[in-house]
N, C-alpha and C. Protein backbone atom coordinates (compact mmCIF):
# COMPACT_ATOMS: atom_id res chain seq x y z
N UNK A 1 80.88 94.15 87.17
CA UNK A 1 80.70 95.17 86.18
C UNK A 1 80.56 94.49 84.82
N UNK A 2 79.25 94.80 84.03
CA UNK A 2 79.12 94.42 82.93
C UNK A 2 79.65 95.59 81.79
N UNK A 3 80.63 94.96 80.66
CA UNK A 3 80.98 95.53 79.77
C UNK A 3 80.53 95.46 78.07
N UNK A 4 80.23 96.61 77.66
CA UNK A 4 79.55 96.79 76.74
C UNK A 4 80.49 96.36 75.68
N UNK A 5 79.53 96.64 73.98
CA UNK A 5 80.74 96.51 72.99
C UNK A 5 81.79 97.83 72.81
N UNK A 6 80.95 98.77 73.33
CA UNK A 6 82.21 100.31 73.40
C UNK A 6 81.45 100.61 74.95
N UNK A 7 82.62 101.15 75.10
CA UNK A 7 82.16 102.26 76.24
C UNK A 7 83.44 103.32 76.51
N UNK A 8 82.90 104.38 76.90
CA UNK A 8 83.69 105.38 77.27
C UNK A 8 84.61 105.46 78.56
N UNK A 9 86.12 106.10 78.28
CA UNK A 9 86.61 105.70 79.73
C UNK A 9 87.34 107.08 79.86
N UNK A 10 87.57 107.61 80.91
CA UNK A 10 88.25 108.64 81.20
C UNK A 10 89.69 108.30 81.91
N UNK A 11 90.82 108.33 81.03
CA UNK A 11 92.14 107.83 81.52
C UNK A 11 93.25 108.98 82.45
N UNK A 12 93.44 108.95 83.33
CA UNK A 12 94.45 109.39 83.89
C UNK A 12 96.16 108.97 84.02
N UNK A 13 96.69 109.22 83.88
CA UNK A 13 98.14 108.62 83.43
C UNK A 13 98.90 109.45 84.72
N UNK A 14 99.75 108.76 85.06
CA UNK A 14 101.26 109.23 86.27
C UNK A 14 100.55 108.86 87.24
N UNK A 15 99.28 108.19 87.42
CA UNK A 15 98.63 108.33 88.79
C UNK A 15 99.78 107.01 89.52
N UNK A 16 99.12 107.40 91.08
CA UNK A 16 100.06 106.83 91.97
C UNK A 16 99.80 104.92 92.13
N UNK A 17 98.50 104.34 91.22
CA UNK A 17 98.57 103.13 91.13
C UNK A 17 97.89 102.85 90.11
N UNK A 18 97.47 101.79 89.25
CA UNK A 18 96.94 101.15 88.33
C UNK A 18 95.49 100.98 88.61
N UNK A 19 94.38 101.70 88.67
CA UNK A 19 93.08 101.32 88.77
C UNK A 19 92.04 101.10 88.45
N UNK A 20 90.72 100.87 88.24
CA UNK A 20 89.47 101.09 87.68
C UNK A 20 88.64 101.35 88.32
N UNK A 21 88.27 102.83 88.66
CA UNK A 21 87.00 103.18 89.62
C UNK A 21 85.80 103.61 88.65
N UNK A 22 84.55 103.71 89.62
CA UNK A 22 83.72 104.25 88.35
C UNK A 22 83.19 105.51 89.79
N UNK A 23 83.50 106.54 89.21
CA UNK A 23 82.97 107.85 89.43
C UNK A 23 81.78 108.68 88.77
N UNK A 24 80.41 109.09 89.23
CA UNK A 24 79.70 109.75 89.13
C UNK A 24 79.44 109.22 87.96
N UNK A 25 79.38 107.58 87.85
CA UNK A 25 78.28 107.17 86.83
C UNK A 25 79.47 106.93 85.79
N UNK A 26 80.45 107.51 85.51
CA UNK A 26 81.35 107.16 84.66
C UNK A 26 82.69 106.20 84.89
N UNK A 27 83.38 105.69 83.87
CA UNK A 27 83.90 104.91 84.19
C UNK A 27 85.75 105.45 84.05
N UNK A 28 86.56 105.53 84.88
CA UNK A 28 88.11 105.99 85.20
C UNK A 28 88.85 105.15 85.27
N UNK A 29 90.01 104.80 84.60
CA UNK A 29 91.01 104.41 84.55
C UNK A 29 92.76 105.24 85.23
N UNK A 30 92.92 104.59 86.67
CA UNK A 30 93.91 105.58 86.63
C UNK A 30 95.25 104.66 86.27
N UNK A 31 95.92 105.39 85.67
CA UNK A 31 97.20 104.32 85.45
C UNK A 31 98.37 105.00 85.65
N UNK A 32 99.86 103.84 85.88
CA UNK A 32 100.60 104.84 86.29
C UNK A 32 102.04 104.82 85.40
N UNK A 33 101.64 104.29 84.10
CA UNK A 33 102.11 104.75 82.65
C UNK A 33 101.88 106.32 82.76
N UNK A 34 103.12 106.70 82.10
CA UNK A 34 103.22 108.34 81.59
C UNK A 34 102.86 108.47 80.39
N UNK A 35 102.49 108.88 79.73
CA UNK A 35 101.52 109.79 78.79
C UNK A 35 102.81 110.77 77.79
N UNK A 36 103.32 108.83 77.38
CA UNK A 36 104.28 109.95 76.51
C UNK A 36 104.68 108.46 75.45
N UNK A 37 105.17 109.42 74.23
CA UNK A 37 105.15 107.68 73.10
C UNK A 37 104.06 106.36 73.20
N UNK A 38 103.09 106.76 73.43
CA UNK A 38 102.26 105.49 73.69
C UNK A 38 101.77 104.79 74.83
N UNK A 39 102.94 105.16 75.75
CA UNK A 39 102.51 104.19 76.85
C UNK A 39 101.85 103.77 77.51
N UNK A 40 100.66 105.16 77.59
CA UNK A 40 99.30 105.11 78.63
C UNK A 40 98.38 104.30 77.66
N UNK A 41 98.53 104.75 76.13
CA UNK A 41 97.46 103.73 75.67
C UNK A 41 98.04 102.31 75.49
N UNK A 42 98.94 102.05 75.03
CA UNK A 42 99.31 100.46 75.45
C UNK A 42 99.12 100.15 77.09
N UNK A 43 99.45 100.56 77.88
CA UNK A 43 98.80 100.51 79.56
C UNK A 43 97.41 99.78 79.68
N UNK A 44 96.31 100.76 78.74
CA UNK A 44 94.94 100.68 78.95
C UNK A 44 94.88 99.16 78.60
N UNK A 45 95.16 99.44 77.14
CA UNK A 45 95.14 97.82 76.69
C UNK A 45 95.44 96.53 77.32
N UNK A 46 96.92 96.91 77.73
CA UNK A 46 97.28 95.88 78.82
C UNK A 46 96.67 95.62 79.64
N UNK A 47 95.90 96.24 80.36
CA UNK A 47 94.91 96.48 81.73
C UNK A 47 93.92 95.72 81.41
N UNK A 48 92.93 95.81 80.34
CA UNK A 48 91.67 95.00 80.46
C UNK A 48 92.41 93.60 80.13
N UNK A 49 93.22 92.88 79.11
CA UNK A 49 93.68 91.98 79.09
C UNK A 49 93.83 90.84 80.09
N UNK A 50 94.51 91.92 80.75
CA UNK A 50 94.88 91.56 81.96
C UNK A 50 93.91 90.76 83.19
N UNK A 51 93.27 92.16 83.67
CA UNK A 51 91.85 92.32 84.97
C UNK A 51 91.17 90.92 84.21
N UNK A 52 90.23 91.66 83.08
CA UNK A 52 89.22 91.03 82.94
C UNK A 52 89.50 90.34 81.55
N UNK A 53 90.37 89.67 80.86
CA UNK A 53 90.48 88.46 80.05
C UNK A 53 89.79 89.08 78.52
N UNK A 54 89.91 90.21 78.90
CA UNK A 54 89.51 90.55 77.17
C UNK A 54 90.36 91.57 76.38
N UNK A 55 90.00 91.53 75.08
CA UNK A 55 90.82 92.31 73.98
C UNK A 55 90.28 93.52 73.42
N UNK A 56 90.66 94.58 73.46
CA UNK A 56 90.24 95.56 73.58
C UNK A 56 91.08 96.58 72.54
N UNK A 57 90.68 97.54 71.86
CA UNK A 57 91.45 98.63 71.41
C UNK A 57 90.82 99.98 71.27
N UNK A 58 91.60 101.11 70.97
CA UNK A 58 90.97 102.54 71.41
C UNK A 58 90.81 103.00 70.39
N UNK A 59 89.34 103.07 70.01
CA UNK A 59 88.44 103.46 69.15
C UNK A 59 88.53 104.82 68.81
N UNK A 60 88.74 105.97 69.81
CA UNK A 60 88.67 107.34 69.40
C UNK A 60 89.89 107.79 70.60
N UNK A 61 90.27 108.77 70.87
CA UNK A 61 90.99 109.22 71.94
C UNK A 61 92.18 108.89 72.35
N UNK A 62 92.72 108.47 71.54
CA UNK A 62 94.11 108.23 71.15
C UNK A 62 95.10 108.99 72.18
N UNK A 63 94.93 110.39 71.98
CA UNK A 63 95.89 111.52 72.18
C UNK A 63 94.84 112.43 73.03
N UNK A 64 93.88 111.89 73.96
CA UNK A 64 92.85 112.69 74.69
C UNK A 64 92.86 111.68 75.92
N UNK A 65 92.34 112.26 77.23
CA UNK A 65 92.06 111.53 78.11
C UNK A 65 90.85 110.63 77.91
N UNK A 66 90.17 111.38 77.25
CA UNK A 66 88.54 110.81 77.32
C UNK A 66 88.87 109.72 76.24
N UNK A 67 88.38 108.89 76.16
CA UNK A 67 89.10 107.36 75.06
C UNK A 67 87.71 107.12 75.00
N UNK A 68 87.51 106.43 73.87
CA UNK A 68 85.96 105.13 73.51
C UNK A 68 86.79 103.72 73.15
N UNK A 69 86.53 102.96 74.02
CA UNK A 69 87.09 101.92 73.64
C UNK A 69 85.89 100.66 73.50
N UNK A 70 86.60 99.93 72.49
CA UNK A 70 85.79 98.65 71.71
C UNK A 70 86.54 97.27 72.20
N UNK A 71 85.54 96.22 72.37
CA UNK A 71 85.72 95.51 73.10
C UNK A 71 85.90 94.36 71.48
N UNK A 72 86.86 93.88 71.24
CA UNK A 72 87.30 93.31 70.15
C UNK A 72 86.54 91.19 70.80
């Protein structure tokens, strides 16, 4: 999977494991951070860091599932 300088991600939080699928063309994050004080978006962050060795922060969608995130 090639990653852009933004792209859009649709985050799910409480899910039952940590993942990255891409559904119907879009791209899902399920994570299993709760969605409370921060955690799901520090999660996300942690996640690409992590997987794929890059730095990343959330551009729009803060407090929404739907996130735009920028690839720092």
């Amino acid at each position: 999977m090639k990653l852009k300088d933004e792209f859009s991600l649709r985050v799910t939080p409480n899910a039952s494991r940590t993942e990255l699928k891409e559904e119907d063309g879009k791209l899902k994050l399920y994570l299993q951070a709760v969605p409370e004080k921060g955690k799901a978006n520090a999660a996300v962050i942690k996640f690409f860091k992590k997987e794929f060795n890059i730095k990343v922060e959330i551009k729009s969608g803060e407090r929404s599932r739907d996130k735009v995130i920028r690839v720092l």
